[in-house]
C-alpha atoms as a PDB file:
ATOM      1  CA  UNK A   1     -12.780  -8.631 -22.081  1.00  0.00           C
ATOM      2  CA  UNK A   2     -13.867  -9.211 -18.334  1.00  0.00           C
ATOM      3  CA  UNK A   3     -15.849  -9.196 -15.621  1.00  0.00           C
ATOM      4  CA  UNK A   4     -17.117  -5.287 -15.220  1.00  0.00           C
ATOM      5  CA  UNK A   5     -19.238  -3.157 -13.502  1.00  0.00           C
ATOM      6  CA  UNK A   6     -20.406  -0.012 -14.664  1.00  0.00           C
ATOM      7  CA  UNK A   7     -22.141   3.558 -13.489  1.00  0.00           C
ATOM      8  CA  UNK A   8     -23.614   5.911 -15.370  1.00  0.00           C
ATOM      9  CA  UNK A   9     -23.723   9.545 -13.090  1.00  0.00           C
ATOM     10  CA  UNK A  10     -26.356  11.928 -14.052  1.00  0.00           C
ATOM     11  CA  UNK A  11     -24.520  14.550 -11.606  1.00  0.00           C
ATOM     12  CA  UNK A  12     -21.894  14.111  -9.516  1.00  0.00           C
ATOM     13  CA  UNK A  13     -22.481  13.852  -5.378  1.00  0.00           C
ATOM     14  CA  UNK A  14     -23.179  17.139  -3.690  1.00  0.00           C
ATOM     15  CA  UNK A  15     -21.154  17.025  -0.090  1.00  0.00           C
ATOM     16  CA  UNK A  16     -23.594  16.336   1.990  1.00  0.00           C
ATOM     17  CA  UNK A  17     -24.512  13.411  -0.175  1.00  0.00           C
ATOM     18  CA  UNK A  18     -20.930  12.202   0.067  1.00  0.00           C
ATOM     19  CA  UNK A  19     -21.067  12.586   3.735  1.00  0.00           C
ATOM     20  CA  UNK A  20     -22.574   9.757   4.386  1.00  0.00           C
ATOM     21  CA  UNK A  21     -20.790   7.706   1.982  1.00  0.00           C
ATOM     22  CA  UNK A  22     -17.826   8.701   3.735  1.00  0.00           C
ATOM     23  CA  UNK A  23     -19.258   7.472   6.969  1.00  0.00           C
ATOM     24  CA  UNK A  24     -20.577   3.887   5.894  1.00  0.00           C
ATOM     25  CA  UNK A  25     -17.629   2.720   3.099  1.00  0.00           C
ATOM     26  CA  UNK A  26     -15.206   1.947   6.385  1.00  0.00           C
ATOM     27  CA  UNK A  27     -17.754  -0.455   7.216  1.00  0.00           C
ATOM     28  CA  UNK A  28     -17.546  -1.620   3.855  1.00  0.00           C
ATOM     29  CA  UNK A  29     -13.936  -2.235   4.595  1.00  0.00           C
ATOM     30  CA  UNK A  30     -13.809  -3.709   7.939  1.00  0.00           C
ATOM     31  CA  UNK A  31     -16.503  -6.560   6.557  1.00  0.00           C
ATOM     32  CA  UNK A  32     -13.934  -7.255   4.296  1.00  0.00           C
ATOM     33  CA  UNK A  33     -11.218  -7.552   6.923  1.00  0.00           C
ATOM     34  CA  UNK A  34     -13.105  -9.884   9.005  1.00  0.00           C
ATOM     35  CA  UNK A  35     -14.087 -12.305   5.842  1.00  0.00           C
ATOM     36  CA  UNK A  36     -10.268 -12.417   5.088  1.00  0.00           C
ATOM     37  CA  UNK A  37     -10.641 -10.175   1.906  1.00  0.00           C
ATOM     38  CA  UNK A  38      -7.812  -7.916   2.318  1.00  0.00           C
ATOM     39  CA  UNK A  39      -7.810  -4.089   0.192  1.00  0.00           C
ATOM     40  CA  UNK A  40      -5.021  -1.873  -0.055  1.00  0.00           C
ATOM     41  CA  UNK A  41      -5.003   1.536  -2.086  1.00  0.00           C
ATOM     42  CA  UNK A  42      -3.304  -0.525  -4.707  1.00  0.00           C
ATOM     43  CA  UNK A  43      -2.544  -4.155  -5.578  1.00  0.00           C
ATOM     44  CA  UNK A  44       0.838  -3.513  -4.788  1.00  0.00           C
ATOM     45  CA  UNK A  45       0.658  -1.422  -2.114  1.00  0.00           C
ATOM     46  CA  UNK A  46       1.705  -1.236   1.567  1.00  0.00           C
ATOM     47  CA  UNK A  47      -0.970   1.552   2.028  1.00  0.00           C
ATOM     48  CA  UNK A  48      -4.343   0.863   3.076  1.00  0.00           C
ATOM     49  CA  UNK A  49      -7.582   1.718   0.973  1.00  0.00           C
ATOM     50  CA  UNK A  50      -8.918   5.601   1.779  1.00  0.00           C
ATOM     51  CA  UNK A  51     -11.967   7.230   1.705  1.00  0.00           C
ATOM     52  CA  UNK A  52     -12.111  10.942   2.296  1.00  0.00           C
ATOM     53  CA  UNK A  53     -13.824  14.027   1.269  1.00  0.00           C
ATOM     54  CA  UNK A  54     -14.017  13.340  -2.295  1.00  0.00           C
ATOM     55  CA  UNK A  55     -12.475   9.745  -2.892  1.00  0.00           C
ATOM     56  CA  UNK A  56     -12.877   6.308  -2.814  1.00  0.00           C
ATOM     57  CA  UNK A  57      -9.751   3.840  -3.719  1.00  0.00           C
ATOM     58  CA  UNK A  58      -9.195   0.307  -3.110  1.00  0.00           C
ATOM     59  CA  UNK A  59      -8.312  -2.521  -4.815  1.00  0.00           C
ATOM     60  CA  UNK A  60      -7.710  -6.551  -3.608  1.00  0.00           C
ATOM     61  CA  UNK A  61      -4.096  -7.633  -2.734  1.00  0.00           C
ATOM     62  CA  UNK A  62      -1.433  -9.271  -4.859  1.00  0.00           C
ATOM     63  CA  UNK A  63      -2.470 -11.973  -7.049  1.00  0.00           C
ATOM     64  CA  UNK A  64      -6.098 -11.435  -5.856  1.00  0.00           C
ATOM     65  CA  UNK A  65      -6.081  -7.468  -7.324  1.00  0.00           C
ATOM     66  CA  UNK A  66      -7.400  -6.409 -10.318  1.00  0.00           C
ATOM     67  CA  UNK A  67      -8.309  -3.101 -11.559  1.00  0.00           C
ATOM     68  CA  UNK A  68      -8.789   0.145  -8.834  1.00  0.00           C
ATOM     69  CA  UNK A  69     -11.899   0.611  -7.967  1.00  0.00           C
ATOM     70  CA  UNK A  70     -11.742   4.787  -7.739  1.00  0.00           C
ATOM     71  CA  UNK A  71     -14.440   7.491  -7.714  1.00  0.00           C
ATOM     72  CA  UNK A  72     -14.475  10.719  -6.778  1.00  0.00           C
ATOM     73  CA  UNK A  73     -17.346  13.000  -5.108  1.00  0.00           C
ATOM     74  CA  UNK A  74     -17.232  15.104  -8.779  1.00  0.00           C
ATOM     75  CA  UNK A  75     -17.529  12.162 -11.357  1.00  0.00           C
ATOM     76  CA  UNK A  76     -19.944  12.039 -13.578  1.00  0.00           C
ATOM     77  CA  UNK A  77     -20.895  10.426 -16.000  1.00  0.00           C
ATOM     78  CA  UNK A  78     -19.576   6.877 -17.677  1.00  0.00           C
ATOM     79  CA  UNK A  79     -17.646   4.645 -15.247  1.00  0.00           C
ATOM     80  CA  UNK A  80     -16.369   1.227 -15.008  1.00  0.00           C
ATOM     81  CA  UNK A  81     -14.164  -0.889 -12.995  1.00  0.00           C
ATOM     82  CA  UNK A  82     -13.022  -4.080 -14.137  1.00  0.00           C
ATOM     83  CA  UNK A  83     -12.424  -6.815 -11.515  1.00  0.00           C
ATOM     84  CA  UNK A  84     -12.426 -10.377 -12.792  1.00  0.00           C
ATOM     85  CA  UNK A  85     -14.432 -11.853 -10.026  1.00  0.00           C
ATOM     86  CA  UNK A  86     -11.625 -11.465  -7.641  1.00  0.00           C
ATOM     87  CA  UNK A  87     -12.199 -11.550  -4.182  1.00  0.00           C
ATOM     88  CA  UNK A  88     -12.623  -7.530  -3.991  1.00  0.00           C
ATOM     89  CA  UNK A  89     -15.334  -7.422  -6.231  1.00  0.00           C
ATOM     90  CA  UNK A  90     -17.460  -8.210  -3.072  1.00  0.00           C
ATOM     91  CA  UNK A  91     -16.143  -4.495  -1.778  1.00  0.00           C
ATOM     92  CA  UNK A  92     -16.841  -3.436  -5.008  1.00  0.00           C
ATOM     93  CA  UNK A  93     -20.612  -4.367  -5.459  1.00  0.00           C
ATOM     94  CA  UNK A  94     -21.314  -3.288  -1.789  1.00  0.00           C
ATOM     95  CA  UNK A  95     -19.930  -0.217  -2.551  1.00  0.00           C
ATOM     96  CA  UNK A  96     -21.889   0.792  -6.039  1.00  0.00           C
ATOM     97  CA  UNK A  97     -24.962  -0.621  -3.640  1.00  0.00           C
ATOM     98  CA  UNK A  98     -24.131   2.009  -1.415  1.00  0.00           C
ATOM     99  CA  UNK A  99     -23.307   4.827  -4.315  1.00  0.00           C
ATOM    100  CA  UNK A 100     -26.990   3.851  -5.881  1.00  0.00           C
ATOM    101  CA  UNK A 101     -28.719   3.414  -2.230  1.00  0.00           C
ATOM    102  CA  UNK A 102     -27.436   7.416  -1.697  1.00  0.00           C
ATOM    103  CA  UNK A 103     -28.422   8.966  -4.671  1.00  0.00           C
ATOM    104  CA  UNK A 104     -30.979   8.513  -7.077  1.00  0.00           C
ATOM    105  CA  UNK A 105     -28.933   9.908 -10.212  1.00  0.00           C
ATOM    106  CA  UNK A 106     -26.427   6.962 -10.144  1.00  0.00           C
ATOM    107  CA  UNK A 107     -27.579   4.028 -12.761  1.00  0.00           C
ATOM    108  CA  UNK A 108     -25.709   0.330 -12.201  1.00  0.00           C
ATOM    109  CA  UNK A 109     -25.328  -2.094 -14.685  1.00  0.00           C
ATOM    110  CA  UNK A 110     -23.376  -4.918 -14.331  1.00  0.00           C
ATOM    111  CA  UNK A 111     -21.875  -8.000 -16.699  1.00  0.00           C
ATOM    112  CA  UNK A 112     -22.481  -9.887 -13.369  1.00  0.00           C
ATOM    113  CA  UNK A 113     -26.268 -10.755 -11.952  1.00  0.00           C
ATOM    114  CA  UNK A 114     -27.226 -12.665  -8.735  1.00  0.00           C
ATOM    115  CA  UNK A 115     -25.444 -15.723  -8.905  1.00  0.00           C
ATOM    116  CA  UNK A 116     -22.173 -13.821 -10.075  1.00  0.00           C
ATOM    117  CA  UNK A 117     -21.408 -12.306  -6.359  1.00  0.00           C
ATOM    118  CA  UNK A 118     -24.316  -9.483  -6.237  1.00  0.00           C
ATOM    119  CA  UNK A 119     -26.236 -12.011  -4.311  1.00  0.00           C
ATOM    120  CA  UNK A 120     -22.802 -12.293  -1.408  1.00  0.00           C
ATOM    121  CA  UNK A 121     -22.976  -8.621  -2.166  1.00  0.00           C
ATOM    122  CA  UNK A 122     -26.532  -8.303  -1.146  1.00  0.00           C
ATOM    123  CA  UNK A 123     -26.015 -10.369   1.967  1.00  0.00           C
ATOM    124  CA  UNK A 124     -23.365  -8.241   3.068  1.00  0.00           C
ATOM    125  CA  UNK A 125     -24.612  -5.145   2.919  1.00  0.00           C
ATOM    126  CA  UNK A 126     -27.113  -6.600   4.924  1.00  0.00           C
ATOM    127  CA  UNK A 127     -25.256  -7.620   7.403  1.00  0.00           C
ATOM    128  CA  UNK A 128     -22.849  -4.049   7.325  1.00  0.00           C
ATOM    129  CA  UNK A 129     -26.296  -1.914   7.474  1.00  0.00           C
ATOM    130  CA  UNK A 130     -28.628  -4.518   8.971  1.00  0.00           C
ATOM    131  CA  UNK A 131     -31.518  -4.073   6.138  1.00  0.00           C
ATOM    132  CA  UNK A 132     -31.699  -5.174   2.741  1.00  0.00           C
ATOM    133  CA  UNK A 133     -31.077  -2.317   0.201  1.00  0.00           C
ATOM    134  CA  UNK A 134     -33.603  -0.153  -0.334  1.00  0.00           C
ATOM    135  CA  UNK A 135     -33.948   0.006  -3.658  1.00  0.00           C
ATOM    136  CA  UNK A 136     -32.256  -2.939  -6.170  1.00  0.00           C
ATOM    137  CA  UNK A 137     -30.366  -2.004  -9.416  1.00  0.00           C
ATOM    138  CA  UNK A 138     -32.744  -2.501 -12.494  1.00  0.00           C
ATOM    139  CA  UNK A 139     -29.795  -4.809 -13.656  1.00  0.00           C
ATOM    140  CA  UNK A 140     -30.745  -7.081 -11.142  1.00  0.00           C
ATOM    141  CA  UNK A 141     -34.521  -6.942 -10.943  1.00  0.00           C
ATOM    142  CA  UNK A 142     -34.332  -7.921 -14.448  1.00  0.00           C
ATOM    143  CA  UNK A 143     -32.173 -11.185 -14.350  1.00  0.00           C
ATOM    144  CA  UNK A 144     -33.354 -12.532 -10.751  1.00  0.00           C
ATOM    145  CA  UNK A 145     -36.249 -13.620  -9.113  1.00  0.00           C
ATOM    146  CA  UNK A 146     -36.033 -10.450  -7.487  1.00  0.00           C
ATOM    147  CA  UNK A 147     -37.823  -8.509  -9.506  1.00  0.00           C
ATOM    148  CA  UNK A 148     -40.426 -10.973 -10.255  1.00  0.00           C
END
């Protein structure tokens, strides 16, 4: 067992939904860059993380890889990606803030909660998009003072 994160997709992303994803996840990336996190399209790979028209793939490098995180424009449905609290995971949890930020039909659960890397997470979207969220996972109003 490990460290996961989960989605559950009522529908998957109509384009102009994805549109914007497409825009902001680079931004995503670059954060990452300049906090020393590298991502590559695999652990192993020379090749750099994409986002396009109707996917998102990345994973940490080496050692500090785990699982792809990978989802398409037309998933939907049960997801997970499994990441063992590498340094990535902060890519990841920006990212599923970003999925769940653009589209109300996308439902995050996490075995994570604040003080597991959604609060860094938090932060740096933040920083990337220069407001807080706009709407926080259940997951997280549940376990945090968040929500309280």
């Amino acid at each position: 067992m490990g460290y996961t994160h989960y989605i559950n997709a009522d529908r998957s992303f109509t384009r102009g939904e994805w549109s914007g994803i497409v825009q902001d996840v680079p931004k995503v990336f670059a954060y990452c860059e300049q906090h020393n996190i590298p991502l590559k399209w695999e652990y192993d790979s020379k090749r750099g993380p994409i986002v396009n028209g109707d996917t998102i793939r990345f994973n940490g490098v080496g050692e500090d890889g785990h699982e792809t995180f990978y989802y398409q424009r037309k998933m939907k449905g049960f997801w997970f990606c499994k990441t063992a609290r590498k340094p990535y995971d902060l890519a990841v949890c920006v990212v599923l803030l970003m999925l769940s930020q653009a589209a109300g039909f996308i439902h995050l659960s996490s075995d994570g909660g604040l003080e597991d890397g959604w609060d860094e997470a938090i932060k740096a979207y933040k920083e990337i998009f220069g407001h807080m969220p706009p709407m926080m996972p259940e997951f997280l109003m549940e376990t945090s003072e968040i929500g309280r």
